[in-house]
C-alpha atoms as a PDB file:
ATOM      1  CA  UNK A   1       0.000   0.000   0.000  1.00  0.00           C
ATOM      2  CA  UNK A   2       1.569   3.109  -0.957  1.00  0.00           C
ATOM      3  CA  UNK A   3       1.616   6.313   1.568  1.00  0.00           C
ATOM      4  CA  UNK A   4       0.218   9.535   0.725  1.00  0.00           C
ATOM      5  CA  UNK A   5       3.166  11.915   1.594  1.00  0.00           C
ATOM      6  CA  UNK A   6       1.201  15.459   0.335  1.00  0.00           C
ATOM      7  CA  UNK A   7      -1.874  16.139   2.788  1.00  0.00           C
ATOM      8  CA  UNK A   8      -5.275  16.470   0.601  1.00  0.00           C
ATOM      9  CA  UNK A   9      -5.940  19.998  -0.735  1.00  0.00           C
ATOM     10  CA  UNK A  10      -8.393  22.832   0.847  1.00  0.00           C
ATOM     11  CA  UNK A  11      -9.996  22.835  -2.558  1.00  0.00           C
ATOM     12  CA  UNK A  12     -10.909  19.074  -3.157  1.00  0.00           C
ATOM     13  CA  UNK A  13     -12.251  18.442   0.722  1.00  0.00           C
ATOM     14  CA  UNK A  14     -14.540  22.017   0.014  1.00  0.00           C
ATOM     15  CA  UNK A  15     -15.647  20.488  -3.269  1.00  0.00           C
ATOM     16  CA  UNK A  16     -15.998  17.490  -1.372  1.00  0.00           C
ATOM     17  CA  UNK A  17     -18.306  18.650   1.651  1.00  0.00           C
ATOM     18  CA  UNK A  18     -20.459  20.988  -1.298  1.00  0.00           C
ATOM     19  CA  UNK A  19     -21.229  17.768  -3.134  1.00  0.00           C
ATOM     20  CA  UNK A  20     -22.533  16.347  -0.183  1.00  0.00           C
ATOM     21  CA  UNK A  21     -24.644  19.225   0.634  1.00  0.00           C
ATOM     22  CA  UNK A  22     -26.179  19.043  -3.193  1.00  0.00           C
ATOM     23  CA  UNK A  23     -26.832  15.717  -2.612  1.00  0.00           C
ATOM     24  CA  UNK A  24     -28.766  16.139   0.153  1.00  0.00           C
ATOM     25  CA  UNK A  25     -30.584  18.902  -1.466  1.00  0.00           C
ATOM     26  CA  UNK A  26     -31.436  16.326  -4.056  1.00  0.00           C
ATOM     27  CA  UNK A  27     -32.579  13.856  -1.399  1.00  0.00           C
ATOM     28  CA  UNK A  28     -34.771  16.487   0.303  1.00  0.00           C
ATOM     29  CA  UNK A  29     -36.319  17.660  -3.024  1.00  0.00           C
ATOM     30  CA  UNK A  30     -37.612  13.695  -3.380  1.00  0.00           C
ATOM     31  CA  UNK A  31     -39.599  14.010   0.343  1.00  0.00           C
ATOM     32  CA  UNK A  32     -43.108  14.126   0.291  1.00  0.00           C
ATOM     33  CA  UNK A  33     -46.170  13.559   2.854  1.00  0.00           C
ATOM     34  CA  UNK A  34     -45.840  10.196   1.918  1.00  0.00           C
ATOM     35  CA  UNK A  35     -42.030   9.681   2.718  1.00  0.00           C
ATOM     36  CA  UNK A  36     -41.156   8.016   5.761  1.00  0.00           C
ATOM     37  CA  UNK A  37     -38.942   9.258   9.082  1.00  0.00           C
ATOM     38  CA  UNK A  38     -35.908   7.701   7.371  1.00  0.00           C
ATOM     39  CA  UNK A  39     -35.992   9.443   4.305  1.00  0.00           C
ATOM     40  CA  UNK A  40     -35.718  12.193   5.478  1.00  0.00           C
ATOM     41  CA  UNK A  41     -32.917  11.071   8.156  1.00  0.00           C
ATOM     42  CA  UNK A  42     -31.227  10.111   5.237  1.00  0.00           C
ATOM     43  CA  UNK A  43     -30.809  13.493   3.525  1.00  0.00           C
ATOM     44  CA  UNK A  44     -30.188  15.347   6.972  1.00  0.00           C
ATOM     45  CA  UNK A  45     -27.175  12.899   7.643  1.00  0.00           C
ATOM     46  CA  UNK A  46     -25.787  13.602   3.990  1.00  0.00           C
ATOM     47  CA  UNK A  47     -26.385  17.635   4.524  1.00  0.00           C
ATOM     48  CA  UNK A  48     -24.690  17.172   7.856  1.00  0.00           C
ATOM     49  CA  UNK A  49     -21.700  15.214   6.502  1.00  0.00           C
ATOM     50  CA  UNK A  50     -21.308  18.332   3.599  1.00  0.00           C
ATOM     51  CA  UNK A  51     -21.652  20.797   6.337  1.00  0.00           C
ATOM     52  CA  UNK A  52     -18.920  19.406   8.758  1.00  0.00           C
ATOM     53  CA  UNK A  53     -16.367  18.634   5.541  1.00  0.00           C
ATOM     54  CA  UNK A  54     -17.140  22.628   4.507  1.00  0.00           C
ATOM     55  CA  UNK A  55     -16.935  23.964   7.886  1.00  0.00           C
ATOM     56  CA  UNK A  56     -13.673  22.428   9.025  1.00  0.00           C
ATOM     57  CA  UNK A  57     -12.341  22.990   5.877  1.00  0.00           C
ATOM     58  CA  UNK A  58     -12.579  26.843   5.475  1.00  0.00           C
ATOM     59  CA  UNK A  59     -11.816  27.188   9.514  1.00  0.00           C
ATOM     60  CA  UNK A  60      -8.914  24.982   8.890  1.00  0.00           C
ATOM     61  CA  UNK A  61      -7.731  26.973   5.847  1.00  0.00           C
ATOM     62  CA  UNK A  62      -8.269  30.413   7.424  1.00  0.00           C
ATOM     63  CA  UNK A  63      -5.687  29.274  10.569  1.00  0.00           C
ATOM     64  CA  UNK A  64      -3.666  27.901   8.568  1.00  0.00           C
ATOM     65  CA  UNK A  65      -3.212  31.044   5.779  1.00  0.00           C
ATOM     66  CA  UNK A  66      -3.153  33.215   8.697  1.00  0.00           C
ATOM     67  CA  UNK A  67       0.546  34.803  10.283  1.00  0.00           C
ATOM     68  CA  UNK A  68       0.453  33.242  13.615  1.00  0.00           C
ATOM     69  CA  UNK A  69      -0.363  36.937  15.100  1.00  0.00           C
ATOM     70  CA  UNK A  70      -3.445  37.566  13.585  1.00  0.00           C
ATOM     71  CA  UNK A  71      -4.732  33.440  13.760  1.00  0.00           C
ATOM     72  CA  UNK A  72      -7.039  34.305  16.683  1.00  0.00           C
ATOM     73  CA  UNK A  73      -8.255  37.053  14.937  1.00  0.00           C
ATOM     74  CA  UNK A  74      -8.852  35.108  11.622  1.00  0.00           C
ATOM     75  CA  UNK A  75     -10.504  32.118  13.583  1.00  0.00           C
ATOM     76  CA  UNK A  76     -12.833  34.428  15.433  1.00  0.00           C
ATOM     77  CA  UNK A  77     -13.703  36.208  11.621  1.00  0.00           C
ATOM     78  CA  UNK A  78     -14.207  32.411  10.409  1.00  0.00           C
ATOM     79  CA  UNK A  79     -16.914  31.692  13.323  1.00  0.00           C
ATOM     80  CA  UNK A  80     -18.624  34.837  13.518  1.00  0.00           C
ATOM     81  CA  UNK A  81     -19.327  34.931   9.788  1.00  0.00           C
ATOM     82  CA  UNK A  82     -20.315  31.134   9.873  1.00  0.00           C
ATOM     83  CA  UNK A  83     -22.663  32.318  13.012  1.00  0.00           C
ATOM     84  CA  UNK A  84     -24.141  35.393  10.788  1.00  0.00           C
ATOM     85  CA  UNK A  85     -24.703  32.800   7.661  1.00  0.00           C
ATOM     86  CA  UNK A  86     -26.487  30.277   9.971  1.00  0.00           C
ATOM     87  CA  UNK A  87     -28.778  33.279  11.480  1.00  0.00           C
ATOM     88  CA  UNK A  88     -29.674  34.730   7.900  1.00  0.00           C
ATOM     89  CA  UNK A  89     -29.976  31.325   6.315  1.00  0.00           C
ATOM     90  CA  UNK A  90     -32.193  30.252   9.249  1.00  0.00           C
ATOM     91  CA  UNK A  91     -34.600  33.264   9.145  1.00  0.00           C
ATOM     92  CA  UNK A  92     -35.026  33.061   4.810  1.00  0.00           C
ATOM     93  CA  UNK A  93     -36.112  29.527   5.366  1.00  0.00           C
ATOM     94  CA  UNK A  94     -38.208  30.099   8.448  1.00  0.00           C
ATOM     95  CA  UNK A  95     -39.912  33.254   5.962  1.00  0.00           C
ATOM     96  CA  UNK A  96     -39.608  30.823   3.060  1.00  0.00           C
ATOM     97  CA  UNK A  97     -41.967  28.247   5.358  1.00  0.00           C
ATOM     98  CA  UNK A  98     -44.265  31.018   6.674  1.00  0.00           C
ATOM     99  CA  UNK A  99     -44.638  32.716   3.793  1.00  0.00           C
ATOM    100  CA  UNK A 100     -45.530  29.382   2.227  1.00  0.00           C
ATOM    101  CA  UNK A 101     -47.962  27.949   4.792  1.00  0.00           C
ATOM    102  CA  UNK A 102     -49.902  31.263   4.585  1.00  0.00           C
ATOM    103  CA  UNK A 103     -50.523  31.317   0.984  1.00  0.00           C
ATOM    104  CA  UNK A 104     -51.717  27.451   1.121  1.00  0.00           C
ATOM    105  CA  UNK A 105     -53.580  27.458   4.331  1.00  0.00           C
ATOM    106  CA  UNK A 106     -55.098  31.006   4.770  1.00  0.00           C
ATOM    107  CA  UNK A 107     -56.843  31.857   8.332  1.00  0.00           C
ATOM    108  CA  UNK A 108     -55.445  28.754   9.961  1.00  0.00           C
ATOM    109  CA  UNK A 109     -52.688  29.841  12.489  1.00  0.00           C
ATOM    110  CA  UNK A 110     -49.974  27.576  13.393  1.00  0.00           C
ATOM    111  CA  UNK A 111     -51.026  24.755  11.067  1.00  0.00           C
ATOM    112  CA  UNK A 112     -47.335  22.542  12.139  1.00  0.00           C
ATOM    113  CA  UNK A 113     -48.708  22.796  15.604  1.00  0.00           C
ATOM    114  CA  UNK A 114     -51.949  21.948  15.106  1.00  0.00           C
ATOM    115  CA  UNK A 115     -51.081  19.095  13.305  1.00  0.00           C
ATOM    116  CA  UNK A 116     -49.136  17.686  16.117  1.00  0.00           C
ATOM    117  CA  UNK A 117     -51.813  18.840  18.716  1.00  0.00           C
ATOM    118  CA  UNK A 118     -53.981  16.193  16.598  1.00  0.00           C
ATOM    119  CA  UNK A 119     -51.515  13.537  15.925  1.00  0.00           C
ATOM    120  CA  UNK A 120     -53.076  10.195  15.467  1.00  0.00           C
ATOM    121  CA  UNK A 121     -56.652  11.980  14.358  1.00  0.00           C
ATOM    122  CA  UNK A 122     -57.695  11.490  11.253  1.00  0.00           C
ATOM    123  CA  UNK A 123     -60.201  13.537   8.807  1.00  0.00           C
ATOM    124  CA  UNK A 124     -60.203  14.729   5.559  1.00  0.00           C
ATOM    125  CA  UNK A 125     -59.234  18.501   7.024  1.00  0.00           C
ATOM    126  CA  UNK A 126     -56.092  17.163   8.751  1.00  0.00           C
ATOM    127  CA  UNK A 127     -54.958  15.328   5.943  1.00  0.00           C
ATOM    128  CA  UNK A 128     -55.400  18.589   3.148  1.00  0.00           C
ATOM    129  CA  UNK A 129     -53.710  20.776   6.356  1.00  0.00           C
ATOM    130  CA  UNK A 130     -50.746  17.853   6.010  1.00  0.00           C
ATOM    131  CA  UNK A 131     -50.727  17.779   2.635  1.00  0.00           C
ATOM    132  CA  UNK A 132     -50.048  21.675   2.118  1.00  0.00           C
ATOM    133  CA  UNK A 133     -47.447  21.372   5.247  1.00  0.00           C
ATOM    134  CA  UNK A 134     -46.144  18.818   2.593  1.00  0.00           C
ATOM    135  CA  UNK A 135     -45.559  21.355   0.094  1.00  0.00           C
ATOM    136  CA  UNK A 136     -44.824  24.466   1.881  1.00  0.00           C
ATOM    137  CA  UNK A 137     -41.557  22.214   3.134  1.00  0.00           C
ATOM    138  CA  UNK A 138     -40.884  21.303  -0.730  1.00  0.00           C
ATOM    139  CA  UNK A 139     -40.299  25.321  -1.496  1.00  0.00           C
ATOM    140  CA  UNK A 140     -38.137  24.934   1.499  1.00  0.00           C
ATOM    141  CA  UNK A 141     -36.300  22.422   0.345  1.00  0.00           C
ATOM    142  CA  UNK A 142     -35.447  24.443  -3.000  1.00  0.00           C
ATOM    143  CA  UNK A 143     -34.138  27.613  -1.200  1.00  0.00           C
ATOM    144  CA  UNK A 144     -31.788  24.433   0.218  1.00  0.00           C
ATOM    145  CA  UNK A 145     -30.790  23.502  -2.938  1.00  0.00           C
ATOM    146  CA  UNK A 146     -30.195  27.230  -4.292  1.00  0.00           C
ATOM    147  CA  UNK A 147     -27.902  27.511  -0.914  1.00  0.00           C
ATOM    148  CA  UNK A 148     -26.316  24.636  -1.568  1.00  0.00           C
ATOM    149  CA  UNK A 149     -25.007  25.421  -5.302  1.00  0.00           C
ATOM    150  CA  UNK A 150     -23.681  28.686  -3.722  1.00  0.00           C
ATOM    151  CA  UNK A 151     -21.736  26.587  -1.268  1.00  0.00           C
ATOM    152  CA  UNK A 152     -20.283  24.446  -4.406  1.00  0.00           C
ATOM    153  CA  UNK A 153     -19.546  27.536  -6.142  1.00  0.00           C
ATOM    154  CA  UNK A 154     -17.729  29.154  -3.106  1.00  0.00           C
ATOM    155  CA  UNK A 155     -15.884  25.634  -2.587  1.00  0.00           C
ATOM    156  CA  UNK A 156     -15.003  26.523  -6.416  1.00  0.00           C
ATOM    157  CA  UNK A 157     -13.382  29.606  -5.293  1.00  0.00           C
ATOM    158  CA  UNK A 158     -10.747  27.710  -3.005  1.00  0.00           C
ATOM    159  CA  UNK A 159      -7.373  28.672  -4.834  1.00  0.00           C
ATOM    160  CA  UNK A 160      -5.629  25.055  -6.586  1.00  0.00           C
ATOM    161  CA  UNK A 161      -3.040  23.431  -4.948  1.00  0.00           C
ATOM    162  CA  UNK A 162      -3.605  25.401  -1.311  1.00  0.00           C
ATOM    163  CA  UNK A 163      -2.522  22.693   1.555  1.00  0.00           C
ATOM    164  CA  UNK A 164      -1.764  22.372   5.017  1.00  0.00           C
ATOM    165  CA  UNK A 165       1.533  23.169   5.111  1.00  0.00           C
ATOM    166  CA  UNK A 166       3.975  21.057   6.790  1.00  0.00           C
ATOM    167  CA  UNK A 167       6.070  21.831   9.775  1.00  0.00           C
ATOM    168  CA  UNK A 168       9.481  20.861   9.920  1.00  0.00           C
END
């Protein structure tokens, strides 16, 4: 077996973890009200995998480009920005939902909740009120997707041939 004596590059593990997140874009696109708990387990665990190669990629990359006087600094830039991103991509989806669920299911406040107030009910009302919950979550789910190409094309941005560099 031969040893790898160059570590990977910043570039390929970004384009890596972005891959992952389209992926499970993809996989979230197929859920509907008929998919089951797994399915959708499935393309959280994929998302999650993208997001953790990503993220320690581009906090890795930032340390490690940064003079050793300003790495705090550049670490602290690296998480705050990440913390912004999660807080702005959090409330478009949240808006994305709402906005959504208002159009679909006018006059009925709270729908989600109600839903799970009335968990193991059944009636043709609940199931239209699930069915639009359904579809609110599937323009959700795109916004994911558009997120996720932007990740693939910022991953794209990585500079070839950047790698940890070695100490001697």
């Amino acid at each position: 077996m031969r040893q790898v004596d160059e570590p990977t590059s910043y570039r390929l593990m970004a384009l890596c973890g972005a891959v992952l997140l389209v992926a499970g874009s993809l996989l979230l696109l197929r859920l509907d009200a008929q998919s089951s708990i797994n399915d959708a387990r499935l393309a959280s665990f994929v998302i999650g995998l993208g997001m953790g190669m990503c993220n320690t990629t581009f906090l890795v990359s930032v340390q490690n480009e940064a003079p050793f006087a300003i790495r705090g600094i550049a670490t602290a830039s690296t998480v705050f920005t990440r913390m912004v991103g999660s807080a702005l991509g959090t409330a478009i989806l949240g808006a994305t939902l709402n906005t959504n669920l208002q159009r679909r299911l006018p006059g009925v406040d709270d729908p989600v909740q109600h839903l799970i107030a009335h968990h193991g009910q059944y009636g043709q009302d609940l199931a239209h009120m699930a069915q639009q919950v359904a579809v609110s979550m599937h323009g959700v789910y795109w916004v994911s997707m558009l997120i996720a190409r932007w990740a693939l094309g910022a991953a794209g941005l990585v500079p070839h041939g950047l790698r940890p560099r070695q100490e001697d």
